[in-house]
C-alpha atoms as a PDB file:
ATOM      1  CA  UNK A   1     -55.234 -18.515 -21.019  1.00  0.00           C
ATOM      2  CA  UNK A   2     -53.793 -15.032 -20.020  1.00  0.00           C
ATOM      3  CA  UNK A   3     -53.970 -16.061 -16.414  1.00  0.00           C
ATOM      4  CA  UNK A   4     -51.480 -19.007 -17.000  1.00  0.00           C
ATOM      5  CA  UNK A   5     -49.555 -16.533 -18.901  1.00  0.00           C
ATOM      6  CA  UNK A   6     -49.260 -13.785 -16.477  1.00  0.00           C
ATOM      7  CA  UNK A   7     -48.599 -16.728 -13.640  1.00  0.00           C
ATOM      8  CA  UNK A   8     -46.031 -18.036 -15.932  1.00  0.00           C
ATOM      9  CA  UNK A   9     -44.593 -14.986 -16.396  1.00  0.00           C
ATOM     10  CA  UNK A  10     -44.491 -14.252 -12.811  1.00  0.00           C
ATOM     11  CA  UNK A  11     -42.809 -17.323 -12.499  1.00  0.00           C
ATOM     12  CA  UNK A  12     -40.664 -16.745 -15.045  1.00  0.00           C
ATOM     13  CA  UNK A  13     -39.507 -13.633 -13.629  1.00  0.00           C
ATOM     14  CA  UNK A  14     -39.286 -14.967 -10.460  1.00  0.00           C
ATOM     15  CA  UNK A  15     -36.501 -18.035 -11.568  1.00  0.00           C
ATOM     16  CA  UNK A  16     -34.895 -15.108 -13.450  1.00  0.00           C
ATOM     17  CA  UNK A  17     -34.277 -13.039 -10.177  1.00  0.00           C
ATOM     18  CA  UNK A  18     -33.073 -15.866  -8.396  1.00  0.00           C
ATOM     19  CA  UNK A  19     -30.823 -16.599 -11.208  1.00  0.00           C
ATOM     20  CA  UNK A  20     -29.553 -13.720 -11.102  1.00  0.00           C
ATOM     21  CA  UNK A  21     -28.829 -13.662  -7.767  1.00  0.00           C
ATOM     22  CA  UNK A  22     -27.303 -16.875  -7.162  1.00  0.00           C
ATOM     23  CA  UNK A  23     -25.276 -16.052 -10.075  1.00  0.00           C
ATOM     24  CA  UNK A  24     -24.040 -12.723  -8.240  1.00  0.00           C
ATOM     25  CA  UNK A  25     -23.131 -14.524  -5.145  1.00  0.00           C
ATOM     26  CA  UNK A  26     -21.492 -17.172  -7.323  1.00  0.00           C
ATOM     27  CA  UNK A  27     -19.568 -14.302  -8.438  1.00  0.00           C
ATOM     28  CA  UNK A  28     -18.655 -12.846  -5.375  1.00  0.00           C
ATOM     29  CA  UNK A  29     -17.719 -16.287  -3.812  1.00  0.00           C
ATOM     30  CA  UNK A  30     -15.520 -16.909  -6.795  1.00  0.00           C
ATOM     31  CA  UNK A  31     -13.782 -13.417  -6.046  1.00  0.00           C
ATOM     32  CA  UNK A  32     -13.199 -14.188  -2.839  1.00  0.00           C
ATOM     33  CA  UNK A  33     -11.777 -17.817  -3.296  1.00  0.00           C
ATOM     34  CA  UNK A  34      -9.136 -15.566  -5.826  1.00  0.00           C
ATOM     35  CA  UNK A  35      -8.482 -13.089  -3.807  1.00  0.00           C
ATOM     36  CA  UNK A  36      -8.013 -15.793  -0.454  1.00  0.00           C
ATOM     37  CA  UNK A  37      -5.615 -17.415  -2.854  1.00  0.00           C
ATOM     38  CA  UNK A  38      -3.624 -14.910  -4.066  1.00  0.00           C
ATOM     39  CA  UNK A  39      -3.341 -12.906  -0.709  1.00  0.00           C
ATOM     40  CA  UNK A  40      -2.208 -16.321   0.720  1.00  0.00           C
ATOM     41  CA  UNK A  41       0.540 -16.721  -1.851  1.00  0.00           C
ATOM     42  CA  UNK A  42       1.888 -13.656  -1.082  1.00  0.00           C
ATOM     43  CA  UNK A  43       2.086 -14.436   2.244  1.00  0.00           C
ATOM     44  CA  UNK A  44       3.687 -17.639   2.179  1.00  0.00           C
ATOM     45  CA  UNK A  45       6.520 -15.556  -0.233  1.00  0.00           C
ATOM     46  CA  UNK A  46       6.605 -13.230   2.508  1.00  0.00           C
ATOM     47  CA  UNK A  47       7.279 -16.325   4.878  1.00  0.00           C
ATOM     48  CA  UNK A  48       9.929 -17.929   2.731  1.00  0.00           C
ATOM     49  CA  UNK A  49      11.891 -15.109   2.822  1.00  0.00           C
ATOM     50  CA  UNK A  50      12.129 -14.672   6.353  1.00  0.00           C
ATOM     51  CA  UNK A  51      12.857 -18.436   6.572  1.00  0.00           C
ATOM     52  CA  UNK A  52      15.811 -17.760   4.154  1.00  0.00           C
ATOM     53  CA  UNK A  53      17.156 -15.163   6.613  1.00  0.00           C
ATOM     54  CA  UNK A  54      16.867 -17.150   9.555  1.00  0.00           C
ATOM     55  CA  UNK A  55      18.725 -20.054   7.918  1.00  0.00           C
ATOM     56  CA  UNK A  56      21.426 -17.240   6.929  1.00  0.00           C
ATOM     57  CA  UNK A  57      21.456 -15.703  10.779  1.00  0.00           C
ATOM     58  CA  UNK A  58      21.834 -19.262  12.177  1.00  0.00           C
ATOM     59  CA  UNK A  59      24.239 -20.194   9.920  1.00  0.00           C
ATOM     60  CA  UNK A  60      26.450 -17.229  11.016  1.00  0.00           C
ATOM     61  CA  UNK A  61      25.792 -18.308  14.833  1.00  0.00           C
ATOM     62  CA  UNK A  62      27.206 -21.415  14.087  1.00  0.00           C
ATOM     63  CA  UNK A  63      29.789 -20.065  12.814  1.00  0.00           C
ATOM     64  CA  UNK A  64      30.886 -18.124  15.622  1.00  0.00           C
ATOM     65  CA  UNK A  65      29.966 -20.560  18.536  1.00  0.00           C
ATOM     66  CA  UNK A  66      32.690 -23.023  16.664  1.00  0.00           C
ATOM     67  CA  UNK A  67      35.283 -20.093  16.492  1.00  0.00           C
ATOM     68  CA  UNK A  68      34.023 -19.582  20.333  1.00  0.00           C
ATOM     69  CA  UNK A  69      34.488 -23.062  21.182  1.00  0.00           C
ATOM     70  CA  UNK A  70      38.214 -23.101  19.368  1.00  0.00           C
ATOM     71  CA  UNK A  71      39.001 -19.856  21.680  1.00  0.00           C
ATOM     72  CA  UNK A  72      37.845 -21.860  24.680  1.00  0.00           C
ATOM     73  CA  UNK A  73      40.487 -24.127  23.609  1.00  0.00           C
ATOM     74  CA  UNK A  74      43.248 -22.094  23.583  1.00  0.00           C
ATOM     75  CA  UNK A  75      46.091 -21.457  25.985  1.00  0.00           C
ATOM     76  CA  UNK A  76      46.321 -17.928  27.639  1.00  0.00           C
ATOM     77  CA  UNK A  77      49.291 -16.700  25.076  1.00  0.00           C
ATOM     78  CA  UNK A  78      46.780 -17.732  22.196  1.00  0.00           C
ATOM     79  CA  UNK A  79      43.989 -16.369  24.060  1.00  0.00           C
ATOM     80  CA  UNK A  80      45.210 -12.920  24.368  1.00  0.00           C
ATOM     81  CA  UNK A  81      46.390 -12.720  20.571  1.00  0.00           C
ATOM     82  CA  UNK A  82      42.976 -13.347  20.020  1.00  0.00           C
ATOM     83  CA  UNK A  83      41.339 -11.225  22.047  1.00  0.00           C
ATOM     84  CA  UNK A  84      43.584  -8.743  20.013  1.00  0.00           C
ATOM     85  CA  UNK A  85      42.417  -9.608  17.134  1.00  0.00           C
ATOM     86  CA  UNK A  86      39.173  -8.870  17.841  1.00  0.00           C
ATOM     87  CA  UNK A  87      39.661  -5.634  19.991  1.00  0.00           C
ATOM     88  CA  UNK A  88      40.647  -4.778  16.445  1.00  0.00           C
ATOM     89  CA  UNK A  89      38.669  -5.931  14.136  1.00  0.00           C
ATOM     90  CA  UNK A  90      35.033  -5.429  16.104  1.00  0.00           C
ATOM     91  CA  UNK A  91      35.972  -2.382  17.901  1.00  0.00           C
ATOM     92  CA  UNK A  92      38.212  -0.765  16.114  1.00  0.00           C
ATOM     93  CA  UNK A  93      40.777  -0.419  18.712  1.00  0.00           C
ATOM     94  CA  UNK A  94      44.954   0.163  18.517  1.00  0.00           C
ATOM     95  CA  UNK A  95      47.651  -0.177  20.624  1.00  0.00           C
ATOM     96  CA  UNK A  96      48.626   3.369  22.195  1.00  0.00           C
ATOM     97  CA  UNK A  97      51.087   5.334  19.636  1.00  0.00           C
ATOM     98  CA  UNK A  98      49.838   2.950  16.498  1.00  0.00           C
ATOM     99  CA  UNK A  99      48.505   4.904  13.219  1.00  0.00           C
ATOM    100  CA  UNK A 100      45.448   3.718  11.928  1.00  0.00           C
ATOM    101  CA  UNK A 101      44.808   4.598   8.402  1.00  0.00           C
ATOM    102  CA  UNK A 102      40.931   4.578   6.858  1.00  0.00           C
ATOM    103  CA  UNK A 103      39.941   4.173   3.685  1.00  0.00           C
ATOM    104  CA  UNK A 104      37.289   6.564   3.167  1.00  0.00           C
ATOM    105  CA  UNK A 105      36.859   4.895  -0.406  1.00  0.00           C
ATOM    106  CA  UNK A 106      34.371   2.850   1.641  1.00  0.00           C
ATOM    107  CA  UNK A 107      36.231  -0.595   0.111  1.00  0.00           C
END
């Protein structure tokens, strides 16, 4: 009878171990699976946002291939007023004796 013991006990021991160790891969699997998961979550945040400035940039393309297209349209007296305009307004140019004032209030 102490043989069957000590071979039970053996194999007793032995379903322990392996137990044990399937239950520390399980473990390790399982933090993996969480960390895939949550590392992939933060990515497709990551990707949303960039897709929300996109939208904004091509938005603001749009807008200025329409006010390109409306230029295209205009006559040459139109044209240059425009071009004016934007000499201004872009570049921060002025006719030749004009004041410019700044407001260094930064509004």
């Amino acid at each position: 009878m102490k043989r069957k013991r000590k071979g039970s006990r053996k194999g007793s021991d032995s379903k322990r171990l392996f137990r044990a160790v399937l239950s520390a891969i399980l473990v390790v699997f399982a933090f993996y699976v969480v960390f895939t998961l949550v590392n992939q979550q933060v990515e497709i945040a990551e990707k949303k946002a960039q897709l929300e400035e996109l939208n904004e940039e091509i938005v603001i393309q749009e807008v200025k291939n329409d006010e390109m297209k409306q230029v295209n349209e205009l006559d040459d007296s139109e044209n240059d007023a425009y071009i004016e305009r934007m000499a201004r307004e872009e570049f921060d140019y002025s006719k030749q004796g004009e004041r410019v004032f700044i407001n260094v209030a930064g509004e």
